[in-house]
PDB file of N, CA and C in Angstrom:
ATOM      1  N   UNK A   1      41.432 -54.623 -38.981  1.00  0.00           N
ATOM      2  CA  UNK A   1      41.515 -56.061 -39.215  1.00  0.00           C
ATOM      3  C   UNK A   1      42.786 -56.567 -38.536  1.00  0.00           C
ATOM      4  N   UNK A   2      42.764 -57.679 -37.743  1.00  0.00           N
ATOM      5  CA  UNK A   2      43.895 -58.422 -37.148  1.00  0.00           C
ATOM      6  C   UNK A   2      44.859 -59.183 -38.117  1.00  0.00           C
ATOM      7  N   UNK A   3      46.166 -59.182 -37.112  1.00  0.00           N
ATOM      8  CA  UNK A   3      46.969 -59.963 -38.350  1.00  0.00           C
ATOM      9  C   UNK A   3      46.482 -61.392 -38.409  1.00  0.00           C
ATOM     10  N   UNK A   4      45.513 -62.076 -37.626  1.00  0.00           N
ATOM     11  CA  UNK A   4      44.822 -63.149 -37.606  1.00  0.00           C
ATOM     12  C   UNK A   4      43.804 -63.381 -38.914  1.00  0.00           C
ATOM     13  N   UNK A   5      43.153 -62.462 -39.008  1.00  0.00           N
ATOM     14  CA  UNK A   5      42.084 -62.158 -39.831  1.00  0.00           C
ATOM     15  C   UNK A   5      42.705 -61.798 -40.991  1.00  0.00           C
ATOM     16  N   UNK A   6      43.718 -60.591 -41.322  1.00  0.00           N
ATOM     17  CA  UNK A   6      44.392 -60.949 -42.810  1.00  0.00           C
ATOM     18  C   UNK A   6      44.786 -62.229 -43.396  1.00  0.00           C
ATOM     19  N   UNK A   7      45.931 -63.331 -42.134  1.00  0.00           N
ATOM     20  CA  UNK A   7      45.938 -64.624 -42.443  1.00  0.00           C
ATOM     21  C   UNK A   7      44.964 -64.906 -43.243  1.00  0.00           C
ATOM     22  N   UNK A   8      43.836 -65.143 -42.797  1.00  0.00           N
ATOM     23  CA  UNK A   8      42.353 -66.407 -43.087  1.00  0.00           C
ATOM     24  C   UNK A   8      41.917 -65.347 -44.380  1.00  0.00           C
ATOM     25  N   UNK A   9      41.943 -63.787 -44.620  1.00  0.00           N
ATOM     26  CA  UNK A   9      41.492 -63.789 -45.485  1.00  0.00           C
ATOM     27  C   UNK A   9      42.438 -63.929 -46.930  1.00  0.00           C
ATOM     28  N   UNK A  10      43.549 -64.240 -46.609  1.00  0.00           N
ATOM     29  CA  UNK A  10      45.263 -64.115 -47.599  1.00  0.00           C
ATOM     30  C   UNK A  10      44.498 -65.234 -47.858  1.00  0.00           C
ATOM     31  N   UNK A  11      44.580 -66.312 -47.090  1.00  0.00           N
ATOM     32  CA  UNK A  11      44.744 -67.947 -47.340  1.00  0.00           C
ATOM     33  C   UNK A  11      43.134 -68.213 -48.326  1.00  0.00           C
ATOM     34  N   UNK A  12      42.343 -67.861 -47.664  1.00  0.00           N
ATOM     35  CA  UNK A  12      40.842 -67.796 -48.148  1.00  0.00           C
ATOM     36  C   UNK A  12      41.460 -67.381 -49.849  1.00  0.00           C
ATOM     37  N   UNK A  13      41.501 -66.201 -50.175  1.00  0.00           N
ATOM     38  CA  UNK A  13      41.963 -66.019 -51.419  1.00  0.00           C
ATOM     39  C   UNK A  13      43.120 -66.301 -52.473  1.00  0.00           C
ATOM     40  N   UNK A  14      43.993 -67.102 -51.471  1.00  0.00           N
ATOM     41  CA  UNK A  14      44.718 -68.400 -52.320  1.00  0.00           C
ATOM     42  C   UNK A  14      43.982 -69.208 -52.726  1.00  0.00           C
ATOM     43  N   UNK A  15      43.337 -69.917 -51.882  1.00  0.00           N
ATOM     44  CA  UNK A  15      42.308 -70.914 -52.075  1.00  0.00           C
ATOM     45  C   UNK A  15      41.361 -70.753 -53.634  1.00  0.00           C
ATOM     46  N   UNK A  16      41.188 -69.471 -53.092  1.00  0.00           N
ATOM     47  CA  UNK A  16      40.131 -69.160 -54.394  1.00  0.00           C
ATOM     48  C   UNK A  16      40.734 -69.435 -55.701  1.00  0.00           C
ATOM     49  N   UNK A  17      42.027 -68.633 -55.604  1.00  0.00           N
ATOM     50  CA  UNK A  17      42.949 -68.441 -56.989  1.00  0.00           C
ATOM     51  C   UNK A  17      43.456 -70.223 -57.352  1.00  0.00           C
ATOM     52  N   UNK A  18      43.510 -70.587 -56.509  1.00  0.00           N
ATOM     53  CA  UNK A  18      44.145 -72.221 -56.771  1.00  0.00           C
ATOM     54  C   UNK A  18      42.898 -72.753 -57.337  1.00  0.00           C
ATOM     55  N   UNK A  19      41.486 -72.444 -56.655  1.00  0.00           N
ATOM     56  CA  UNK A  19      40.591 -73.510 -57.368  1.00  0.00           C
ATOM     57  C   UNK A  19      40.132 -72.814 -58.979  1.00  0.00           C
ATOM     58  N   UNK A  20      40.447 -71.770 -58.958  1.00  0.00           N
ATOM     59  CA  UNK A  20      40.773 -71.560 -60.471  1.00  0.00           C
ATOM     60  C   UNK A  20      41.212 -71.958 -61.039  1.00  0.00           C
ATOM     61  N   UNK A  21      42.367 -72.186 -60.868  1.00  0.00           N
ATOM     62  CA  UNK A  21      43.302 -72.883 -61.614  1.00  0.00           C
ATOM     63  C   UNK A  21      42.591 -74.483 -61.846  1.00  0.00           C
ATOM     64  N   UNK A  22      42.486 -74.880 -61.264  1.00  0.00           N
ATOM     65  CA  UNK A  22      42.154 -76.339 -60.842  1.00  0.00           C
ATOM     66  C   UNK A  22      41.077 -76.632 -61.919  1.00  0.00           C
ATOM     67  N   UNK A  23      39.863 -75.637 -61.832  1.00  0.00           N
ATOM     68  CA  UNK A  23      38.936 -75.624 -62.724  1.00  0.00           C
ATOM     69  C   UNK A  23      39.521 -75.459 -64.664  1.00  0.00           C
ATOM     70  N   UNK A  24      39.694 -74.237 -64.684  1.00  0.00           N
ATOM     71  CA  UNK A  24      40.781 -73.847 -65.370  1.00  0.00           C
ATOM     72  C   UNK A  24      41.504 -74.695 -66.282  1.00  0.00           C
ATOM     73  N   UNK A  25      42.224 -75.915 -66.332  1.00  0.00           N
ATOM     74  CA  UNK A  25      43.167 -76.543 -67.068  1.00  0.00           C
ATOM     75  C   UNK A  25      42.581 -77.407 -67.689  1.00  0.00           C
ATOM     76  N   UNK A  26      41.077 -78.168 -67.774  1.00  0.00           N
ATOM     77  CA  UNK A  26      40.329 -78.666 -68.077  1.00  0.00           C
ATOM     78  C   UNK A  26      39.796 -78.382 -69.078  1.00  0.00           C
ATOM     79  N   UNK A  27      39.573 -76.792 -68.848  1.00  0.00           N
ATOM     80  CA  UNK A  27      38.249 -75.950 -69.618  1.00  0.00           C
ATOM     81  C   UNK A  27      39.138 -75.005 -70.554  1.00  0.00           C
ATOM     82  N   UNK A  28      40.407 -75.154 -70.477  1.00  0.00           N
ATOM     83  CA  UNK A  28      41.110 -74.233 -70.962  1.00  0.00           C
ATOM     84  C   UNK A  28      40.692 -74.163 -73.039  1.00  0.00           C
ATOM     85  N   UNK A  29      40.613 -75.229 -72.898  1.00  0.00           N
ATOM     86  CA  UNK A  29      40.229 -75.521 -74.558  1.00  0.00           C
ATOM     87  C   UNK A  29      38.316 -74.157 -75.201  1.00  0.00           C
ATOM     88  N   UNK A  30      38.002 -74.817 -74.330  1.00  0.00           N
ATOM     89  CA  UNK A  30      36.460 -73.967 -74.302  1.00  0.00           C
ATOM     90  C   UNK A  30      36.571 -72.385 -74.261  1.00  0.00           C
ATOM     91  N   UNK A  31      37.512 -72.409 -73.565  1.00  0.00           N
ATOM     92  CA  UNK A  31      37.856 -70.920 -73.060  1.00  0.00           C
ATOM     93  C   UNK A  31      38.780 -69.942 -73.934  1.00  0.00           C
ATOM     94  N   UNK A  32      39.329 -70.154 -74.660  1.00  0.00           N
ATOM     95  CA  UNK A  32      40.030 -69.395 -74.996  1.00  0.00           C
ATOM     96  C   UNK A  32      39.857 -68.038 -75.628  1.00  0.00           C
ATOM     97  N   UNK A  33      38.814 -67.577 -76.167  1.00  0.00           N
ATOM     98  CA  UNK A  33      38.105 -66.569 -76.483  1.00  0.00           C
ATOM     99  C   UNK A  33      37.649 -66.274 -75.607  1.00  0.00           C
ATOM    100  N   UNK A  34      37.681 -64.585 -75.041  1.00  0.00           N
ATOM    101  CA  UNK A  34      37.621 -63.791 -73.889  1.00  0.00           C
ATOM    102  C   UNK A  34      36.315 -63.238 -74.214  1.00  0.00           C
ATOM    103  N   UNK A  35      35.664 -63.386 -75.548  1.00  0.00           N
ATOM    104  CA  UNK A  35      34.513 -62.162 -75.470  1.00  0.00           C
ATOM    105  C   UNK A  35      34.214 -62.306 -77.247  1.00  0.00           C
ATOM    106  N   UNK A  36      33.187 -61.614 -77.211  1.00  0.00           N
ATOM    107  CA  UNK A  36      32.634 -62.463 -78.808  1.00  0.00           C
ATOM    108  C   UNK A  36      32.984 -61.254 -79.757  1.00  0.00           C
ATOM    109  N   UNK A  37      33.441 -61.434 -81.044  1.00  0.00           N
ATOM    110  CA  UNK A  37      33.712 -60.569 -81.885  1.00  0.00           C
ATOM    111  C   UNK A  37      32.823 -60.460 -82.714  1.00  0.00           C
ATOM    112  N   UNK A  38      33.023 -59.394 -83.790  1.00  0.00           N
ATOM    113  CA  UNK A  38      31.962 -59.571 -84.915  1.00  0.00           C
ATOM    114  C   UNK A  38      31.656 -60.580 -85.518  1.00  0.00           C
ATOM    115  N   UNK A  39      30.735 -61.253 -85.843  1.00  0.00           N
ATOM    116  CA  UNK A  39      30.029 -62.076 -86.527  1.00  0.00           C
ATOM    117  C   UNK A  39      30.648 -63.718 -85.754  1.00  0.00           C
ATOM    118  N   UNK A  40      30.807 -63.409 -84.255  1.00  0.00           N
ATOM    119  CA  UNK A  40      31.598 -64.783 -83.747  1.00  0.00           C
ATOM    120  C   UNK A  40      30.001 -64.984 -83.015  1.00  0.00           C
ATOM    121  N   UNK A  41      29.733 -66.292 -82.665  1.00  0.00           N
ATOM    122  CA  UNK A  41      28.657 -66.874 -81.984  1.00  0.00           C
ATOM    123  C   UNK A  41      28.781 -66.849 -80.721  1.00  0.00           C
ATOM    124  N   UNK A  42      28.235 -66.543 -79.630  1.00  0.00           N
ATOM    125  CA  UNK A  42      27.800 -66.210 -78.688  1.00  0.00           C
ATOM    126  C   UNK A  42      27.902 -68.115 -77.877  1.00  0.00           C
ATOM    127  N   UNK A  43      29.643 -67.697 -77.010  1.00  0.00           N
ATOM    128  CA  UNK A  43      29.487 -69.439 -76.258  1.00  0.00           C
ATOM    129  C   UNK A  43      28.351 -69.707 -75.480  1.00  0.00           C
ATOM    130  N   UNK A  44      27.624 -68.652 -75.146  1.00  0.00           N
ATOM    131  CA  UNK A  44      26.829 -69.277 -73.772  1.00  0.00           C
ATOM    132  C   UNK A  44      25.009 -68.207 -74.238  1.00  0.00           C
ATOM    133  N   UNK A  45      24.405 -69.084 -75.348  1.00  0.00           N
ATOM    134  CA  UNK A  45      23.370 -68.796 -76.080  1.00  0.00           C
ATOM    135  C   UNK A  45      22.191 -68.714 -74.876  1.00  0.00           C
ATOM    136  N   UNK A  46      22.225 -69.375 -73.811  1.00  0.00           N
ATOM    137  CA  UNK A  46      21.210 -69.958 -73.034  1.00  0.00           C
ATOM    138  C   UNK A  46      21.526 -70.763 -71.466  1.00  0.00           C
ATOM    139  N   UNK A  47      20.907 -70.635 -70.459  1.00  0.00           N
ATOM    140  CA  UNK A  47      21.283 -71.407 -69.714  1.00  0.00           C
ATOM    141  C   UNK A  47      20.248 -72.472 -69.479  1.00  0.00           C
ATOM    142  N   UNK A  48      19.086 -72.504 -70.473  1.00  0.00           N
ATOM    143  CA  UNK A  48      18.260 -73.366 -70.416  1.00  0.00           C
ATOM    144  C   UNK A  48      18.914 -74.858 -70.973  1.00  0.00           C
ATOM    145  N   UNK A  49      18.612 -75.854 -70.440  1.00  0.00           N
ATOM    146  CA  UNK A  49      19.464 -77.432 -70.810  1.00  0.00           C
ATOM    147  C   UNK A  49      17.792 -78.106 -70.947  1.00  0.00           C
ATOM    148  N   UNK A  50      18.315 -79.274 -71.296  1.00  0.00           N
ATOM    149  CA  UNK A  50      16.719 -80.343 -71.227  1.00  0.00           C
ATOM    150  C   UNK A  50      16.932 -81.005 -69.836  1.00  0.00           C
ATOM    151  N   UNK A  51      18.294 -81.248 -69.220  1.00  0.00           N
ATOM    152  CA  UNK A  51      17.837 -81.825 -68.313  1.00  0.00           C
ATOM    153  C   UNK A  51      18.567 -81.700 -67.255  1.00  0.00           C
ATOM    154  N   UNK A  52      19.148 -82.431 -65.983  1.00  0.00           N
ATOM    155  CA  UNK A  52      19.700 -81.806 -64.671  1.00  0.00           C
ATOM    156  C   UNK A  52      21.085 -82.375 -64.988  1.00  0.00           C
ATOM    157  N   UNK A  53      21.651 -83.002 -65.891  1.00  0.00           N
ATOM    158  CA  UNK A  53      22.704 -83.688 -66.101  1.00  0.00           C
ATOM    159  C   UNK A  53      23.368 -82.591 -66.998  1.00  0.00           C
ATOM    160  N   UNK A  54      22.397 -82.150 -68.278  1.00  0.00           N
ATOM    161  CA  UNK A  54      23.805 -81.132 -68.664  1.00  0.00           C
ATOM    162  C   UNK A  54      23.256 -79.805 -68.129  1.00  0.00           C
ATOM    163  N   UNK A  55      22.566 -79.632 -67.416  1.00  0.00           N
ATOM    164  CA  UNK A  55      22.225 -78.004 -66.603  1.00  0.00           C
ATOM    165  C   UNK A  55      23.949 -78.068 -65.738  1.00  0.00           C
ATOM    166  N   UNK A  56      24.753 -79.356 -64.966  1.00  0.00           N
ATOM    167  CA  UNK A  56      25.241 -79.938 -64.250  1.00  0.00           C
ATOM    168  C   UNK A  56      26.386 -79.609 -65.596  1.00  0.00           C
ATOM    169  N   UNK A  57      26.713 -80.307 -66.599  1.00  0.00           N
ATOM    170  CA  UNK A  57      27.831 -80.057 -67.303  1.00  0.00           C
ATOM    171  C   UNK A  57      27.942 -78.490 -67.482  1.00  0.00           C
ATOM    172  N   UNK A  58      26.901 -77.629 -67.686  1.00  0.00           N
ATOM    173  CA  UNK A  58      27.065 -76.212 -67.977  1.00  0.00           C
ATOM    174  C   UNK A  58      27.654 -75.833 -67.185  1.00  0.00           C
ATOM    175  N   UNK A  59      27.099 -76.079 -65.798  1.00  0.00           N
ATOM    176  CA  UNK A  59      27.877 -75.706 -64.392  1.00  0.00           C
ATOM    177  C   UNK A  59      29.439 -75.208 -64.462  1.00  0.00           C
ATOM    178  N   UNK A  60      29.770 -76.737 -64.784  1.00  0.00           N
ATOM    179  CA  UNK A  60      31.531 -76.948 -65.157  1.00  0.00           C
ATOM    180  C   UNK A  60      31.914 -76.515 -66.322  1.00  0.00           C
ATOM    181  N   UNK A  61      30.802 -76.126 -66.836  1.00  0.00           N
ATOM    182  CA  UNK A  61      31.721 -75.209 -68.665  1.00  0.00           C
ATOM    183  C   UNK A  61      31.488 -73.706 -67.711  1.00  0.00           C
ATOM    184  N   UNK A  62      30.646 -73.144 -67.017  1.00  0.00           N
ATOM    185  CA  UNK A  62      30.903 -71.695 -66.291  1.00  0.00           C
ATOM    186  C   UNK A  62      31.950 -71.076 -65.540  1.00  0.00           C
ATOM    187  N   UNK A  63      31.913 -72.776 -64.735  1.00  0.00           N
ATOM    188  CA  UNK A  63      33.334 -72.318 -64.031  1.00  0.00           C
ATOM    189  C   UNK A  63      35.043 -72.373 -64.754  1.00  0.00           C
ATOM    190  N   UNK A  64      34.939 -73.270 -65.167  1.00  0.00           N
ATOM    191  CA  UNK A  64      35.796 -73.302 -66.192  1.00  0.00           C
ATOM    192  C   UNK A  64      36.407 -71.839 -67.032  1.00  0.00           C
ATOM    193  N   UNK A  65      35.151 -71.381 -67.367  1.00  0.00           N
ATOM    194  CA  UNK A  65      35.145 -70.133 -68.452  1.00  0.00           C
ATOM    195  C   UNK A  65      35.828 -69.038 -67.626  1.00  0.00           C
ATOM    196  N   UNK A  66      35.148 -69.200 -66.326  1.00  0.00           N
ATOM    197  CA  UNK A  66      35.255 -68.294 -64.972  1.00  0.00           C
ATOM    198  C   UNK A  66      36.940 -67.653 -65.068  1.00  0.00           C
ATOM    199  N   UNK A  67      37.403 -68.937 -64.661  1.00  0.00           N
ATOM    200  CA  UNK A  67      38.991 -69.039 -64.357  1.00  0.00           C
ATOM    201  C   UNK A  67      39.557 -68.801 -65.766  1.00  0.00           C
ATOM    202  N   UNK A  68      39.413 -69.419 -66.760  1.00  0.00           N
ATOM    203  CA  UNK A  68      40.012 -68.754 -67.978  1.00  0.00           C
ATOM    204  C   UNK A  68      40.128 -67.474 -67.996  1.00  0.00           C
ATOM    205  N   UNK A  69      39.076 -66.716 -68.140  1.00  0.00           N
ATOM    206  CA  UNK A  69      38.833 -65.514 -68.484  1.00  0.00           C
ATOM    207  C   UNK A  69      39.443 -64.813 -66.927  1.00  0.00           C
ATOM    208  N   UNK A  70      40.021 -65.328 -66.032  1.00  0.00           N
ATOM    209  CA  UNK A  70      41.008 -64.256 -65.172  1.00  0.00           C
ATOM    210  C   UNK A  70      42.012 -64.330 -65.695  1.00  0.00           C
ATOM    211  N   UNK A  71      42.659 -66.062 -65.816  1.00  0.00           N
ATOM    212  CA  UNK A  71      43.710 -66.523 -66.319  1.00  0.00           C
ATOM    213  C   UNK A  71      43.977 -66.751 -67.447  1.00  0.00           C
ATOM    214  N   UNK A  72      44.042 -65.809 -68.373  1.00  0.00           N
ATOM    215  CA  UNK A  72      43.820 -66.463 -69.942  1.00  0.00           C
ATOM    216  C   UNK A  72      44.927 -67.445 -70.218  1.00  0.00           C
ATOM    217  N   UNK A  73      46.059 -67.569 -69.515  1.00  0.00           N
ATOM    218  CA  UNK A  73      47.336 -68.291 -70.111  1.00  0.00           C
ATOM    219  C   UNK A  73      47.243 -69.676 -69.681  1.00  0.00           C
ATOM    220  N   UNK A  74      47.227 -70.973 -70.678  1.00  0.00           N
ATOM    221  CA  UNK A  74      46.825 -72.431 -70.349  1.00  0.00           C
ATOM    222  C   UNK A  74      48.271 -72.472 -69.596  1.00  0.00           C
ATOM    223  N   UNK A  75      49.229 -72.184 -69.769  1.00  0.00           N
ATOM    224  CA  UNK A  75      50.587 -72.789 -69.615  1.00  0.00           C
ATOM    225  C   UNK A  75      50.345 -72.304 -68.107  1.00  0.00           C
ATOM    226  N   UNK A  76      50.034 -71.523 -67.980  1.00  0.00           N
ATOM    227  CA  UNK A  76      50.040 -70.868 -66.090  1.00  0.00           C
ATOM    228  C   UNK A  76      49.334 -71.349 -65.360  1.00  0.00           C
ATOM    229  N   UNK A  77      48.199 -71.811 -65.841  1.00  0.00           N
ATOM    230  CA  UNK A  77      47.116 -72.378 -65.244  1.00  0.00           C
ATOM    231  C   UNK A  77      47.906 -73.805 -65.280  1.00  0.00           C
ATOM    232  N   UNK A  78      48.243 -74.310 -66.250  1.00  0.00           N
ATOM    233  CA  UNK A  78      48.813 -75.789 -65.850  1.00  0.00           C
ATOM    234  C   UNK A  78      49.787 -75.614 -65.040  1.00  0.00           C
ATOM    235  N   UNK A  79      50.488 -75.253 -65.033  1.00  0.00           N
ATOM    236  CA  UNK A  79      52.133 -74.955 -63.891  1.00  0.00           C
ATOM    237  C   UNK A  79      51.649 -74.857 -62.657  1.00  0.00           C
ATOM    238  N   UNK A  80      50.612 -74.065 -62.438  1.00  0.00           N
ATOM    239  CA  UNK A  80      50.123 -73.916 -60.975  1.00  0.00           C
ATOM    240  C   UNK A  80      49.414 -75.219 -60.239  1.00  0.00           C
ATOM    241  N   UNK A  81      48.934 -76.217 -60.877  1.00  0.00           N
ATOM    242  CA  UNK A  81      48.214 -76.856 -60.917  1.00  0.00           C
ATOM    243  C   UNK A  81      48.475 -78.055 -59.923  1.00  0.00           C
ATOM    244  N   UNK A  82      50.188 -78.199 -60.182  1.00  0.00           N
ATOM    245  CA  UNK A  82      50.506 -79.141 -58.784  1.00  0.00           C
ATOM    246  C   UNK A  82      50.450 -78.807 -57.252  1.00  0.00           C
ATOM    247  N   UNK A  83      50.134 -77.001 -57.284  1.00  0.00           N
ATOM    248  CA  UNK A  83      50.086 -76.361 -55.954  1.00  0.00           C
ATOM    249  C   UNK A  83      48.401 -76.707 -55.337  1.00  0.00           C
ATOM    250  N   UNK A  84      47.607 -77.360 -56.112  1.00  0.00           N
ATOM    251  CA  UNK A  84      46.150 -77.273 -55.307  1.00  0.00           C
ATOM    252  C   UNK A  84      45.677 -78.818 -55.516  1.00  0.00           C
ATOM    253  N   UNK A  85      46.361 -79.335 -56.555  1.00  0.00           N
ATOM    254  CA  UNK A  85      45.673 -80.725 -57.065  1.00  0.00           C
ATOM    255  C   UNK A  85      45.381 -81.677 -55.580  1.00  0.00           C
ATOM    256  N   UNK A  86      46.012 -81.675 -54.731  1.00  0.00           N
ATOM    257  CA  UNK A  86      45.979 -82.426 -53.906  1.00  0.00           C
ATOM    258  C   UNK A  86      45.179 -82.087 -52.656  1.00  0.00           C
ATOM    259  N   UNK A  87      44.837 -80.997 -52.564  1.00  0.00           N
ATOM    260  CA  UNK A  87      44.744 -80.246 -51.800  1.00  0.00           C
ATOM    261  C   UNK A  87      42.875 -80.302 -50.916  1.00  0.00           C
ATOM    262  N   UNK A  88      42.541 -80.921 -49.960  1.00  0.00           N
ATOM    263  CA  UNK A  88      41.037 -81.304 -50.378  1.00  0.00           C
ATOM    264  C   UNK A  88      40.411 -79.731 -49.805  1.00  0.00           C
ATOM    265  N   UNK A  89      41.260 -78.745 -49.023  1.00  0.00           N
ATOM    266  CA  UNK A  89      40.109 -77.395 -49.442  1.00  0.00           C
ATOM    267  C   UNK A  89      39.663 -76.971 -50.496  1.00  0.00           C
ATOM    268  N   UNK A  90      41.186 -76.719 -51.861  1.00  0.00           N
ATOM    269  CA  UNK A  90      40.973 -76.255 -52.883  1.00  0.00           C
ATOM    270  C   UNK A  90      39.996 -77.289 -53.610  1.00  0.00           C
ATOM    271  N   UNK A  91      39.904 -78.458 -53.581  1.00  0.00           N
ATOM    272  CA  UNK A  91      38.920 -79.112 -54.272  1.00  0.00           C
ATOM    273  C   UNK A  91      37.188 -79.316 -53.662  1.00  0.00           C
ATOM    274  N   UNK A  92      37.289 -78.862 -52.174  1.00  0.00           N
ATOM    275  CA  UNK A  92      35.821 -78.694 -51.693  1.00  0.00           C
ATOM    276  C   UNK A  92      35.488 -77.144 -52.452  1.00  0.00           C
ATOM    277  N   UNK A  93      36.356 -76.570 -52.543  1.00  0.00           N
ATOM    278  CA  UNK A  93      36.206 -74.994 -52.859  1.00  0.00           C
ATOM    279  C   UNK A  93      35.953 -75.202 -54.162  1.00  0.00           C
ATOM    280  N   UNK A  94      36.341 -75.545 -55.173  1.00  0.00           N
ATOM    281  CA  UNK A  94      36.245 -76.088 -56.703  1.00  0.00           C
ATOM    282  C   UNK A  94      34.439 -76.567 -56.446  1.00  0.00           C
ATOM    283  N   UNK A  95      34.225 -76.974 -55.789  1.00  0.00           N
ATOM    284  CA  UNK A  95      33.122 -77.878 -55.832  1.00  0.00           C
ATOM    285  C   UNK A  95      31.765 -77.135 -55.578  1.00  0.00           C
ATOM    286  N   UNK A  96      31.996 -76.280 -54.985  1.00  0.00           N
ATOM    287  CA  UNK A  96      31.173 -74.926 -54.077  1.00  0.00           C
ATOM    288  C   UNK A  96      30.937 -74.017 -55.302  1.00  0.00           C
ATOM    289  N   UNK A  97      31.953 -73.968 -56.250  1.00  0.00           N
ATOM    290  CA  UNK A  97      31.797 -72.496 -57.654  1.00  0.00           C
ATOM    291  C   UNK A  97      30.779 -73.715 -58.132  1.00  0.00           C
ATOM    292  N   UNK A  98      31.276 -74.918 -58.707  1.00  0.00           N
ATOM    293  CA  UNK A  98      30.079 -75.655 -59.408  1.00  0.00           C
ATOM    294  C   UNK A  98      28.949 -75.982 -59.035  1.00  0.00           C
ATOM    295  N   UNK A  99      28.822 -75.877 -57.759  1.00  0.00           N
ATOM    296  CA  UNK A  99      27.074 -76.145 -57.054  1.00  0.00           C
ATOM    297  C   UNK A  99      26.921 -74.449 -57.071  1.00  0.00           C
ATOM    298  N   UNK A 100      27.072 -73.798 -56.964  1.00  0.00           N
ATOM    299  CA  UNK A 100      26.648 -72.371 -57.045  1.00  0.00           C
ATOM    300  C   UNK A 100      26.117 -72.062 -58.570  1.00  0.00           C
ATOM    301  N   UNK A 101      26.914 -72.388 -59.542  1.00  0.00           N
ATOM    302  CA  UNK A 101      26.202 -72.166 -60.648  1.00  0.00           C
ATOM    303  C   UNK A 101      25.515 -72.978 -60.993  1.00  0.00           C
ATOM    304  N   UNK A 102      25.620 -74.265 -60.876  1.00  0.00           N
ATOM    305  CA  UNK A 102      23.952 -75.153 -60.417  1.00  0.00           C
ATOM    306  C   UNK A 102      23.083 -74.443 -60.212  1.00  0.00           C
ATOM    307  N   UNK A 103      22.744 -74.158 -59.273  1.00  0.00           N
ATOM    308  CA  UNK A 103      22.063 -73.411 -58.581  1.00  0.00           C
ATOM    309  C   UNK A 103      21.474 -72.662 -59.437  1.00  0.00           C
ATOM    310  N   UNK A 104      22.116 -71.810 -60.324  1.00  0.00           N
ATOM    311  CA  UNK A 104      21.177 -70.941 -60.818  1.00  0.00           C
ATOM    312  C   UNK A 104      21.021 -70.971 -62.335  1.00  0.00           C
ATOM    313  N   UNK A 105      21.582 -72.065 -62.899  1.00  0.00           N
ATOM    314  CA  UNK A 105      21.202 -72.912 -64.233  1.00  0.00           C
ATOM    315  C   UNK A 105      19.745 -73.660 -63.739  1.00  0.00           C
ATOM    316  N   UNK A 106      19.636 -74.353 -62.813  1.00  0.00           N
ATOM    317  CA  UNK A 106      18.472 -75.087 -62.288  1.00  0.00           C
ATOM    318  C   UNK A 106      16.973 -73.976 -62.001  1.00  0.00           C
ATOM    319  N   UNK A 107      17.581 -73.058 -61.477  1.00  0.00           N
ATOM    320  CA  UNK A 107      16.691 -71.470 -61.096  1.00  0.00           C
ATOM    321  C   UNK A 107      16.445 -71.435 -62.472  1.00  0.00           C
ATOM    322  N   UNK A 108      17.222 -71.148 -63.858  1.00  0.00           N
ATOM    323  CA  UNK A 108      16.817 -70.527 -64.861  1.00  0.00           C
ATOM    324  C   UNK A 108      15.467 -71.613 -65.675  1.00  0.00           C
ATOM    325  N   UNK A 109      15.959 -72.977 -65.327  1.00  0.00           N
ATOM    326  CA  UNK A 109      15.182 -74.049 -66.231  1.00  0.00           C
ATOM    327  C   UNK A 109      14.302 -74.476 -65.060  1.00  0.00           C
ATOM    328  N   UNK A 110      13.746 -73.667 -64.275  1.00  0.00           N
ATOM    329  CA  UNK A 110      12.497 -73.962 -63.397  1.00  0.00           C
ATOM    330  C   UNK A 110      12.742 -75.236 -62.464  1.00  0.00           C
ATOM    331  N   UNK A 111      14.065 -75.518 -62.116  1.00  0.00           N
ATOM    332  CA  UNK A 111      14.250 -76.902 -61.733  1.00  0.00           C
ATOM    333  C   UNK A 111      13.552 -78.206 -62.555  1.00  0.00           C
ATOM    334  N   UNK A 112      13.618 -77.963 -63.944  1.00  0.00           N
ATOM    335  CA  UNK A 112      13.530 -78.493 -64.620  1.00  0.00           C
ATOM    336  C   UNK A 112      11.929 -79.505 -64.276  1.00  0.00           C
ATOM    337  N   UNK A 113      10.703 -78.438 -64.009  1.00  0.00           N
ATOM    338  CA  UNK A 113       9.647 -79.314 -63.705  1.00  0.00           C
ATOM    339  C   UNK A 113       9.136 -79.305 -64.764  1.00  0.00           C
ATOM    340  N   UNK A 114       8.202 -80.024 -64.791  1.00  0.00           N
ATOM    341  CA  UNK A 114       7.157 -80.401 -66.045  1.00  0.00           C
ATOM    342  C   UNK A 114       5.689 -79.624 -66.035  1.00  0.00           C
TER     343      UNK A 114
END
């Protein structure tokens, strides 16, 4: 691999880690439980929704969860937060995790046909 190609893939995976974050500080509330304990309820029962609007909010509770669960610490995730906020890769990149899990919330509820 070139030192060209480490560049793009260093930067590529900043990117990534920033739109974590980004996602992340939002969802941090939802997130805070890493994994279900005894007799705890299960956050994510279903990816079936009634309709394309909250198939679309689930999206952003996945990604959200996503970045928590690398980053469990809200305070880190907020601190980092002025490094990508502005930033329109990290926010096309933010945008790309949430149409991806679209994607396959919509796959699970048949594209929601009738």
């Amino acid at each position: 691999m070139s030192v060209m190609q480490r560049k793009g893939f260093l930067a590529r995976g900043a990117s990534i880690a920033l739109l974590g974050v980004c996602l992340g500080v939002s969802g941090a509330a939802a997130a805070e439980s890493h994994g279900e304990q005894e007799g705890e309820a299960a956050w994510l029962p279903s990816l079936i929704t009634e309709t394309p609007q909250e198939g679309f909010a689930l999206a952003v509770t996945l990604s959200q969860k996503g970045v928590a669960t690398t980053q469990p610490d809200a305070e880190v995730r907020k601190a980092q937060r002025s490094e990508y906020d502005e930033d329109p890769d990290s926010l096309i990149a933010a945008s790309h995790v949430i149409a991806t899990h679209f994607q396959t919330v919509a796959a699970a509820n048949d594209y929601w046909r009738e």
